[in-house]
Protein backbone atom coordinates (compact mmCIF):
# COMPACT_ATOMS: atom_id res chain seq x y z
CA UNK A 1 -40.35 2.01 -4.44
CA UNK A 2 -42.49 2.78 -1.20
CA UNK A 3 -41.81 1.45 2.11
CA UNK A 4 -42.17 -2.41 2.35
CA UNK A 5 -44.21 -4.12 4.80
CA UNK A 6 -42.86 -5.04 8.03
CA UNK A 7 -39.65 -7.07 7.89
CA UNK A 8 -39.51 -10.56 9.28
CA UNK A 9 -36.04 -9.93 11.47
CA UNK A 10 -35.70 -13.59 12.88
CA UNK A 11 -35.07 -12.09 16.19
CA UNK A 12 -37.12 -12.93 19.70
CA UNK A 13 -39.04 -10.11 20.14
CA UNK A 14 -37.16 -7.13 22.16
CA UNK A 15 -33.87 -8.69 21.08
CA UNK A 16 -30.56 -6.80 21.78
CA UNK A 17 -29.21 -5.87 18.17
CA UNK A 18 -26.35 -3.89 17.40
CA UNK A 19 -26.05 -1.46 14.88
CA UNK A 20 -23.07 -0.18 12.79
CA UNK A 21 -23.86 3.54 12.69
CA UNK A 22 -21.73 5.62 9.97
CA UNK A 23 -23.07 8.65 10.45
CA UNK A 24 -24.98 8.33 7.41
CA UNK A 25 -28.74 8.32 6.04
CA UNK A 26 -28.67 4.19 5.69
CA UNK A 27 -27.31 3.17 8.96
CA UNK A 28 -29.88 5.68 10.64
CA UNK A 29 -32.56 4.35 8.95
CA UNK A 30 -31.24 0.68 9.88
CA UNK A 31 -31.09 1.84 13.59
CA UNK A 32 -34.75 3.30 13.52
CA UNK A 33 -36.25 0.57 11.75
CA UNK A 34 -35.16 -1.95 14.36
CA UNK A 35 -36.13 0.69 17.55
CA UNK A 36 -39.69 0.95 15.54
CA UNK A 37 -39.64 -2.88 15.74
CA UNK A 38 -39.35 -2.88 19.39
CA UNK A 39 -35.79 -4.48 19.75
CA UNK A 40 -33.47 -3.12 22.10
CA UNK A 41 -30.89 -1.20 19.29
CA UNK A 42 -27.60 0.00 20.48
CA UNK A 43 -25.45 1.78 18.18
CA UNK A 44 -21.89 1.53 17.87
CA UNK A 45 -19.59 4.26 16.03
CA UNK A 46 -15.96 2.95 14.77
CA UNK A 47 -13.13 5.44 14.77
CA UNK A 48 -10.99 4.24 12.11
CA UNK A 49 -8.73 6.94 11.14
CA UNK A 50 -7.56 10.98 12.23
CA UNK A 51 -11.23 12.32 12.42
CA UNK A 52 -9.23 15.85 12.23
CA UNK A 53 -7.68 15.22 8.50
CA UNK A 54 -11.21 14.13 7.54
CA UNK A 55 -13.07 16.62 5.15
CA UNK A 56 -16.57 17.93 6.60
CA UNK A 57 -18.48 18.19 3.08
CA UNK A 58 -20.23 14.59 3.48
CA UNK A 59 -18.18 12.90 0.80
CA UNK A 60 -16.27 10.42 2.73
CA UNK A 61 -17.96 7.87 5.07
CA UNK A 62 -16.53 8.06 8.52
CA UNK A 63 -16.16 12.04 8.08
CA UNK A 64 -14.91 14.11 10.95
CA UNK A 65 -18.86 15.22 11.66
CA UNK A 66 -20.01 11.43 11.29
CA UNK A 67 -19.31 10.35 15.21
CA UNK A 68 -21.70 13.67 15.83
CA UNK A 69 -24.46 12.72 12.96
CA UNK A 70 -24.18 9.15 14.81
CA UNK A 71 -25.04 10.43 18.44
CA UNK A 72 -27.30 12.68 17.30
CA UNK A 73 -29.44 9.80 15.25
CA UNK A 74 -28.87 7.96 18.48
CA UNK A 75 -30.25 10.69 20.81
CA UNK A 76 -33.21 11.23 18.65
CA UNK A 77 -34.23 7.73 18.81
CA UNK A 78 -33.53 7.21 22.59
CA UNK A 79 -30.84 4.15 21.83
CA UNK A 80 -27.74 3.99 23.49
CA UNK A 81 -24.52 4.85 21.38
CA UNK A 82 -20.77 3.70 21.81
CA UNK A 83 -17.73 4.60 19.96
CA UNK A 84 -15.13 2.09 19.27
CA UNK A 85 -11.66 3.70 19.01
CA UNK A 86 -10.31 0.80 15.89
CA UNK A 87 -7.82 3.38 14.55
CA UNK A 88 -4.72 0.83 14.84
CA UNK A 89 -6.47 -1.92 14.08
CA UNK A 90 -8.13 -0.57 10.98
CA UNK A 91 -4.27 1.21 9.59
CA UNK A 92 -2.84 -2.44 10.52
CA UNK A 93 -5.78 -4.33 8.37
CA UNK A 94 -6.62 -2.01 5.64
CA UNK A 95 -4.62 0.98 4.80
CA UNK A 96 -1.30 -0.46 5.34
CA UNK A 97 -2.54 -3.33 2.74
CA UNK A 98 -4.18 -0.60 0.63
CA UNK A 99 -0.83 1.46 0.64
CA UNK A 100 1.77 -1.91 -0.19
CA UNK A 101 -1.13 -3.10 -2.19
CA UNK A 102 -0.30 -0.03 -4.83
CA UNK A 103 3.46 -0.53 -4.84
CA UNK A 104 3.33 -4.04 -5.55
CA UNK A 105 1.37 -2.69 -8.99
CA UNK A 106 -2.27 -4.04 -7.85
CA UNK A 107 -5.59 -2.37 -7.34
CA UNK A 108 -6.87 -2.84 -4.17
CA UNK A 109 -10.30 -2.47 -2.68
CA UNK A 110 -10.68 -0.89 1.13
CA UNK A 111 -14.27 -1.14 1.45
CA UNK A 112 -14.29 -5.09 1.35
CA UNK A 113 -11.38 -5.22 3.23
CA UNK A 114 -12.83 -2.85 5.83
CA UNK A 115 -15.88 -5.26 5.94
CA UNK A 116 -14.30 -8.71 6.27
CA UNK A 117 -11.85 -7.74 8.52
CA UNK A 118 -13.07 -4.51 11.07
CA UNK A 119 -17.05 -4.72 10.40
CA UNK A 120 -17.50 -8.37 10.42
CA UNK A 121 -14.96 -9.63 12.27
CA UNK A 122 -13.71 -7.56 15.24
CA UNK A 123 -17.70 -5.60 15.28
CA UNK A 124 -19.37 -8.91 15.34
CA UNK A 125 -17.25 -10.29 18.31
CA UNK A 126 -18.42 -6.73 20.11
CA UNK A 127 -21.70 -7.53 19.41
CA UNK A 128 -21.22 -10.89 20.90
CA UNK A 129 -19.55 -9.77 23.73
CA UNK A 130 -22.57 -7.34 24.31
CA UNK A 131 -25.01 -10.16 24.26
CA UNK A 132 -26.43 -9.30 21.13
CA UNK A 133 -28.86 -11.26 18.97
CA UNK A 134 -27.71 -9.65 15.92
CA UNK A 135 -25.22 -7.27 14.11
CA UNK A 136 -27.18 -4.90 11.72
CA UNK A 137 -25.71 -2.74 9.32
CA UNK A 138 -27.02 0.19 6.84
CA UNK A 139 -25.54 -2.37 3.55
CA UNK A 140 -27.94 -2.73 0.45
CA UNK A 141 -28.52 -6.22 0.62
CA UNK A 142 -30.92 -9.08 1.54
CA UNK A 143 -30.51 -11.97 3.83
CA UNK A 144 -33.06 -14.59 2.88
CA UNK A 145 -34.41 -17.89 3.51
CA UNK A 146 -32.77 -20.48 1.32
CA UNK A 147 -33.79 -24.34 1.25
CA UNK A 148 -30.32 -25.16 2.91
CA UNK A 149 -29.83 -22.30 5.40
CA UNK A 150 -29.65 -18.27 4.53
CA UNK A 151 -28.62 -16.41 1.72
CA UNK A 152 -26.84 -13.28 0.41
CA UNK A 153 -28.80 -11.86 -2.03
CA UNK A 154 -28.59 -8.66 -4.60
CA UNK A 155 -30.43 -5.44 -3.23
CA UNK A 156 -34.34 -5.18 -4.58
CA UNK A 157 -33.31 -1.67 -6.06
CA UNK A 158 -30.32 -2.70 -8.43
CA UNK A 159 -28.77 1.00 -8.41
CA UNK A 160 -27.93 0.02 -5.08
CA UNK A 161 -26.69 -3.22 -4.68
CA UNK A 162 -23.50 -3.76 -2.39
CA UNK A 163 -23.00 -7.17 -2.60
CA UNK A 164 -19.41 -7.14 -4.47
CA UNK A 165 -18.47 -5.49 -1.34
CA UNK A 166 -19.58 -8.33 0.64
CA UNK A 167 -17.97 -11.53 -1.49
CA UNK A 168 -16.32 -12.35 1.95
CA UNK A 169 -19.05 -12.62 4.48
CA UNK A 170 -19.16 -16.41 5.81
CA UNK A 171 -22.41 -18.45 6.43
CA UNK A 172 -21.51 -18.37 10.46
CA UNK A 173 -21.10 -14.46 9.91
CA UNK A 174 -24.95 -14.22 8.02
CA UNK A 175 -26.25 -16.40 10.20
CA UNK A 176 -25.67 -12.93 12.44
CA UNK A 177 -26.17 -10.54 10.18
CA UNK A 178 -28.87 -8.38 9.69
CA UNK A 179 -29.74 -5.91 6.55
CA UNK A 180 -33.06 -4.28 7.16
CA UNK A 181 -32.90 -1.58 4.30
CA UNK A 182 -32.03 -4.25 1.73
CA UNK A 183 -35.52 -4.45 0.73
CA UNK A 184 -35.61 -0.30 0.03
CA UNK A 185 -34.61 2.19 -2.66
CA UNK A 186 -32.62 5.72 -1.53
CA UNK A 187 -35.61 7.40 -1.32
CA UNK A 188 -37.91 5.12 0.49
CA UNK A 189 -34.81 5.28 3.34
CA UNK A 190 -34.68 9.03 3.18
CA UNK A 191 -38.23 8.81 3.71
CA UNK A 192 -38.01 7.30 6.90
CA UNK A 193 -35.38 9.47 8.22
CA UNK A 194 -37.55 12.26 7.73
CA UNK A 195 -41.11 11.10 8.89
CA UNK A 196 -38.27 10.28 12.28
CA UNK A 197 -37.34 13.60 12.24
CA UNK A 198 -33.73 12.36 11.93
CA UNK A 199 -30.90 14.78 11.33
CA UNK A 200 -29.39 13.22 8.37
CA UNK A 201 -32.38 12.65 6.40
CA UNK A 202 -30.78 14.80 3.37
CA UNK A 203 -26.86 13.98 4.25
CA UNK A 204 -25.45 13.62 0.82
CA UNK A 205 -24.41 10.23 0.15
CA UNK A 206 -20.57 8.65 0.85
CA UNK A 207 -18.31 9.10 -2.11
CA UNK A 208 -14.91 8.50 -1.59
CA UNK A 209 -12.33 5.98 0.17
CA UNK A 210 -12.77 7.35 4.31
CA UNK A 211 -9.06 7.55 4.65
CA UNK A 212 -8.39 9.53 1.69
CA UNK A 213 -10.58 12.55 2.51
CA UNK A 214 -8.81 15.08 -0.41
CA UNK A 215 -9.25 12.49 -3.02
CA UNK A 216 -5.42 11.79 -3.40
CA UNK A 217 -4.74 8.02 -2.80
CA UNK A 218 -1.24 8.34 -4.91
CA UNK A 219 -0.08 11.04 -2.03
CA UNK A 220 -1.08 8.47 0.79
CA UNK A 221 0.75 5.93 -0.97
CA UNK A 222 3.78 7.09 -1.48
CA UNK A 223 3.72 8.30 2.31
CA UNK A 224 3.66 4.95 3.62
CA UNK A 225 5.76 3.27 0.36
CA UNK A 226 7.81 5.90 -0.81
CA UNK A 227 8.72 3.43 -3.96
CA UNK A 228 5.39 3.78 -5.08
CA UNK A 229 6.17 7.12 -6.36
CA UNK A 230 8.93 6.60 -7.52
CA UNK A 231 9.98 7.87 -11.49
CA UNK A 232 9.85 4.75 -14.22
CA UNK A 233 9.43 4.15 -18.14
CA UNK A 234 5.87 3.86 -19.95
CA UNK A 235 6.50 1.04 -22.42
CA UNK A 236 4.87 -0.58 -25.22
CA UNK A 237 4.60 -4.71 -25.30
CA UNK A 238 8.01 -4.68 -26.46
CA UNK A 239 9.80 -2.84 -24.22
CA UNK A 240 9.78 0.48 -26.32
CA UNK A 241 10.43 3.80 -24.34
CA UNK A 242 7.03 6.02 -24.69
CA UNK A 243 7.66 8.15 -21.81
CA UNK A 244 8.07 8.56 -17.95
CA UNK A 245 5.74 8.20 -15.17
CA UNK A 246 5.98 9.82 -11.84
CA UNK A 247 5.11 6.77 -9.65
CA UNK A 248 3.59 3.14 -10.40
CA UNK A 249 0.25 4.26 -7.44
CA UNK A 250 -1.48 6.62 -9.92
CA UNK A 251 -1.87 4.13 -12.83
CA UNK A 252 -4.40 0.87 -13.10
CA UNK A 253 -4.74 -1.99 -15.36
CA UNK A 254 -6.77 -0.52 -17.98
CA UNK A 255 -6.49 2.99 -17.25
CA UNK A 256 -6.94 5.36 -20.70
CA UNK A 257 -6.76 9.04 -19.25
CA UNK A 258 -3.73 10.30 -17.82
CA UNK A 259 -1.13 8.27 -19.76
CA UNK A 260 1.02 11.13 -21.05
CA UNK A 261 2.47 9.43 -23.83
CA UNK A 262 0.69 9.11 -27.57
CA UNK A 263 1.15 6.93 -30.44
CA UNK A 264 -1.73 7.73 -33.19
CA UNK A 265 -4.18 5.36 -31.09
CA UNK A 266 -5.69 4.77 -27.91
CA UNK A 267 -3.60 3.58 -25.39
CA UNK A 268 -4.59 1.42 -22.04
CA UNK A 269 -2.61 0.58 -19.09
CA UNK A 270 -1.88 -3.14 -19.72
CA UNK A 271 0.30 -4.19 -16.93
CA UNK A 272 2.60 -2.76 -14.20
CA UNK A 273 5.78 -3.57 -13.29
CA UNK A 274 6.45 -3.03 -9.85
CA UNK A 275 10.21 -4.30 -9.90
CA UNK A 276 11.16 -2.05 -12.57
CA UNK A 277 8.56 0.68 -11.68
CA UNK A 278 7.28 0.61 -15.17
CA UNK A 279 4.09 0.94 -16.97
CA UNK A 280 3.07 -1.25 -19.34
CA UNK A 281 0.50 0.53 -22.51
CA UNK A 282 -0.70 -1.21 -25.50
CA UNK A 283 -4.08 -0.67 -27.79
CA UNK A 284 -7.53 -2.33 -26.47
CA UNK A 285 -7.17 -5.41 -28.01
CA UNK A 286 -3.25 -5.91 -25.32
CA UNK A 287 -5.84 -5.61 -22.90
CA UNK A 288 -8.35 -8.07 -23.40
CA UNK A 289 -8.15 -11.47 -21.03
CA UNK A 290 -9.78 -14.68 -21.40
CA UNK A 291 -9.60 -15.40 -17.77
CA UNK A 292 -8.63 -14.31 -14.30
CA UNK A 293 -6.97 -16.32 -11.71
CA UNK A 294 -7.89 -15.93 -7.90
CA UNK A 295 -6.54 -16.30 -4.65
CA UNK A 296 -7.94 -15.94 -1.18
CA UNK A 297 -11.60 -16.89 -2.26
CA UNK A 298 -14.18 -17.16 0.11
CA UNK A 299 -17.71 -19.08 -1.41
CA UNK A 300 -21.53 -18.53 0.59
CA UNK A 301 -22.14 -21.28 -1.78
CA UNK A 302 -19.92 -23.27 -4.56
CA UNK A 303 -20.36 -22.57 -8.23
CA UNK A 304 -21.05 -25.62 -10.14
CA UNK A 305 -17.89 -26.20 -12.77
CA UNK A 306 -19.83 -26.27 -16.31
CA UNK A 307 -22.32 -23.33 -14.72
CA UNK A 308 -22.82 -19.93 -16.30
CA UNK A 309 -22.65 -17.55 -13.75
CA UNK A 310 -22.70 -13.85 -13.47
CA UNK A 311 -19.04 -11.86 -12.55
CA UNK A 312 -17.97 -8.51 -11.91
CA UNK A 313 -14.13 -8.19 -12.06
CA UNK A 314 -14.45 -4.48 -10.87
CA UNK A 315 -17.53 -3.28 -8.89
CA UNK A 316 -18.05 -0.16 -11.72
CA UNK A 317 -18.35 -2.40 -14.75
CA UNK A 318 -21.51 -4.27 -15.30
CA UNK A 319 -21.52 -7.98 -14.33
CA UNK A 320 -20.78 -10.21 -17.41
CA UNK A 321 -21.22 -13.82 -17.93
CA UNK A 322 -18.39 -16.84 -17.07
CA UNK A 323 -17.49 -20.17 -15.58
CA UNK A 324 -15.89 -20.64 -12.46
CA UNK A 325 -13.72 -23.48 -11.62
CA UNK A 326 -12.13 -24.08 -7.94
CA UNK A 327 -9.04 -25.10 -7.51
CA UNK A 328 -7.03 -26.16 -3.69
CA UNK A 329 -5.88 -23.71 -1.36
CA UNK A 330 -8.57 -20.69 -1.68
CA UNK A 331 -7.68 -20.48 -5.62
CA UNK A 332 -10.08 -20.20 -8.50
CA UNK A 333 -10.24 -19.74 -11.81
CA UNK A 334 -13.04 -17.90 -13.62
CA UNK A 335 -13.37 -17.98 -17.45
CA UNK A 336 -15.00 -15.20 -19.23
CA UNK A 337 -17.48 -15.82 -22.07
CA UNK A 338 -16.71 -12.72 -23.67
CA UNK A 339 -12.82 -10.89 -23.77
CA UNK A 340 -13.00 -8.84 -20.46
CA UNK A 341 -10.69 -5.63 -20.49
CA UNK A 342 -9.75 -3.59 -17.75
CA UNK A 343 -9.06 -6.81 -15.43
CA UNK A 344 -6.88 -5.52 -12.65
CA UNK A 345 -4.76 -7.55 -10.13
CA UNK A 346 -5.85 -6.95 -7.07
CA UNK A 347 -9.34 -6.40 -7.29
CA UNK A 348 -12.37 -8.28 -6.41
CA UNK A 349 -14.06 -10.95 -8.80
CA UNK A 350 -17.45 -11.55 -7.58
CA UNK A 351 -20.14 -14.24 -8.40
CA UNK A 352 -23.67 -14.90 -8.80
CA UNK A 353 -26.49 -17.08 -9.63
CA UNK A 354 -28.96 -14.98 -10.51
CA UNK A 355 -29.64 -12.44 -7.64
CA UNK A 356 -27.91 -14.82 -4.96
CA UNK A 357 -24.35 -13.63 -4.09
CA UNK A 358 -21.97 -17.15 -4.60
CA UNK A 359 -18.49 -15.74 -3.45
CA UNK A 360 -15.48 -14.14 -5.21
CA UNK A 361 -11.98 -13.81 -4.11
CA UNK A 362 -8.86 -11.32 -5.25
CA UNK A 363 -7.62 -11.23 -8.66
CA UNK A 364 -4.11 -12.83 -9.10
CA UNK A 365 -3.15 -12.61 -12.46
CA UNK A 366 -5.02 -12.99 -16.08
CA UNK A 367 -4.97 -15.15 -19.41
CA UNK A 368 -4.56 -12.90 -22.21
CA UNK A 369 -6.87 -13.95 -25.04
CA UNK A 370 -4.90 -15.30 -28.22
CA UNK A 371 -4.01 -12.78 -30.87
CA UNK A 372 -6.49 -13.58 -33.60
CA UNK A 373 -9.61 -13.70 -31.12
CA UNK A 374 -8.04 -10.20 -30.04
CA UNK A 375 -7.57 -8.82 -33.47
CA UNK A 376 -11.03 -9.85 -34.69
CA UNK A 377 -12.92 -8.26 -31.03
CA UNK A 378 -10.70 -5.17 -31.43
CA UNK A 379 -13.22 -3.23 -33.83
CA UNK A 380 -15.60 -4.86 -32.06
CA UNK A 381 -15.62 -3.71 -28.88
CA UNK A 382 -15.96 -0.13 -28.13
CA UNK A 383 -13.57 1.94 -26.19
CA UNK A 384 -14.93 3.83 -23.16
């Protein structure tokens, strides 16, 4: 995919526009395109946690040499460049939820929080307060054009797409947004960078949560909820002793590896038990829902109740097909076509119609399927 022709950025001409800078190859790029465009682009840095505990090899975003890739990129293109010290306010919004999230036996998801509440919310009002036209950030989406007002739409290069991240964005919010790389594959953007001359045009990609630089989430966890860690019983559906665990943060709804315990058969994380600090195993077909129930849902636009729509219950499995229906106070119910496995409170269920991002919200609790559909889908579904 080459570089696309120039982007329509519904801006006055030489509009200010703000851009999140990361430190990375995307944001750059996002900040150049606009300053090639002839807006007036200043760049803003968040500090959101210890730069010092942060590893240096490129694998986290927000690494401790980020706030020095960002001033560099900023130097180079002759934009001006502030850093926003959010470090309480992004402990107080995300990790501490990430960190109780794990002990209440969920699966939580930083990155969206990190969006909906540091990103989009307190950012934007910066950007505002600057005077701003626009907040622009390095995400792999597209803002487009709709018959009713704009839209949130998948990434043109799949492989890339960061929508699920983005389930929460408002229409007010996108109405302010900006995504100029949405339109661009990885090496189209890398491209730029280097015809730029920008230092980060081969800076590895972002790999891991920011805040958990060595990898170890279960360690953070049990820092801030000690319970978390705390010794329990692996259990069958009946209550059966299979073993121990050494704390309920290293385990997921339908987790395989790492279990400990075995029986003849694969075994899968079914549920967790956060009162008792136990673990809850069973074979494929224990794990297999017919629906998940959501809270806190936020909608760009409202599924229809009899529509198919596409859902991702976890941003690494592929979307599958399902029916949403809404229900009062923020709740929703989605129905799965097909047995889903692996459906973990506490993640994100996002929706589509076609490449146009619909909403999501957090996963509450599931519907198991009933035991004969189970049985018969067992041997029919094959174990990753």
């Amino acid at each position: 995919m080459a570089e696309t022709a120039p982007i329509d950025f519904d801006l006055p001409a030489g509009a200010r526009v703000v851009v999140a800078m990361s430190g990375g190859v995307d944001s750059s790029v996002t900040a150049a395109m606009l300053a090639e465009a002839g807006f007036e682009v200043v760049g803003v840095t968040l500090q959101l946690y210890d730069q010092r505990a942060s590893r240096r090899d490129g694998k986290t975003c927000c690494a401790g040499r980020d706030l020095e890739d960002a001033r560099a990129v900023a130097d180079r293109l002759g934009i001006a460049h502030y850093t926003l010290d959010m470090e309480a306010r992004f402990r107080a919004a995300v990790i501490e939820e990430f960190a109780a999230a794990y002990a209440a036996g969920r699966t939580p998801i930083p990155c969206v929080r990190c969006n909906e509440r540091v990103k989009f919310a307190d950012l934007l009002a910066f950007a505002r307060d600057l005077g701003a036209a626009a907040l622009a950030t390095g995400h792999y989406v597209r803002r487009l054009r709709g018959p009713a007002g704009f839209e949130l739409h998948r990434a043109a290069d799949p492989h890339r797409d960061q929508s699920y991240f983005l389930f929460a964005t408002t229409p007010e919010q996108l109405d302010f947004l900006r995504f100029p790389i949405g339109e661009l594959d990885k090496p189209a953007v890398r491209a730029i960078a280097a015809r730029l001359g920008l230092p980060v045009a081969e800076k590895p990609d972002s790999q891991d949560i920011c805040f958990v630089p060595d990898g170890d989430h279960a360690r953070l966890v049990g820092a801030l909820r000690p319970d978390a860690l705390r010794p329990g019983e692996i259990v069958d559906g009946t209550g059966r002793v299979l073993g121990r665990h050494a704390g309920i943060a290293r385990f997921t709804v339908g987790q395989r590896k790492g279990l400990g315990v075995a029986v003849g058969e694969p075994l899968y994380v079914t549920a967790i038990d956060a009162t008792r600090a136990r673990i809850v195993v069973g074979p494929r077909r224990a794990n297999l829902v017919a629906a998940a129930r959501l809270e806190g849902c936020s909608w760009l636009a409202a599924p229809h109740p009899e529509e198919v729509v596409a859902v991702k219950h976890r941003y690494n499995e592929p979307a599958v097909t399902g029916r949403v229906a809404r229900e009062p106070d923020g709740r929703a119910r989605v129905a799965f076509l097909e047995p889903q496995a692996g459906v973990a409170p506490g993640q994100a269920c996002v929706v589509w119609r076609g490449t146009r991002l619909l909403g999501g919200g957090w996963i509450a609790a599931t519907e198991p399927v009933r035991d004969a559909a189970a049985a018969r889908l067992d041997g029919v579904l094959a174990a990753p």
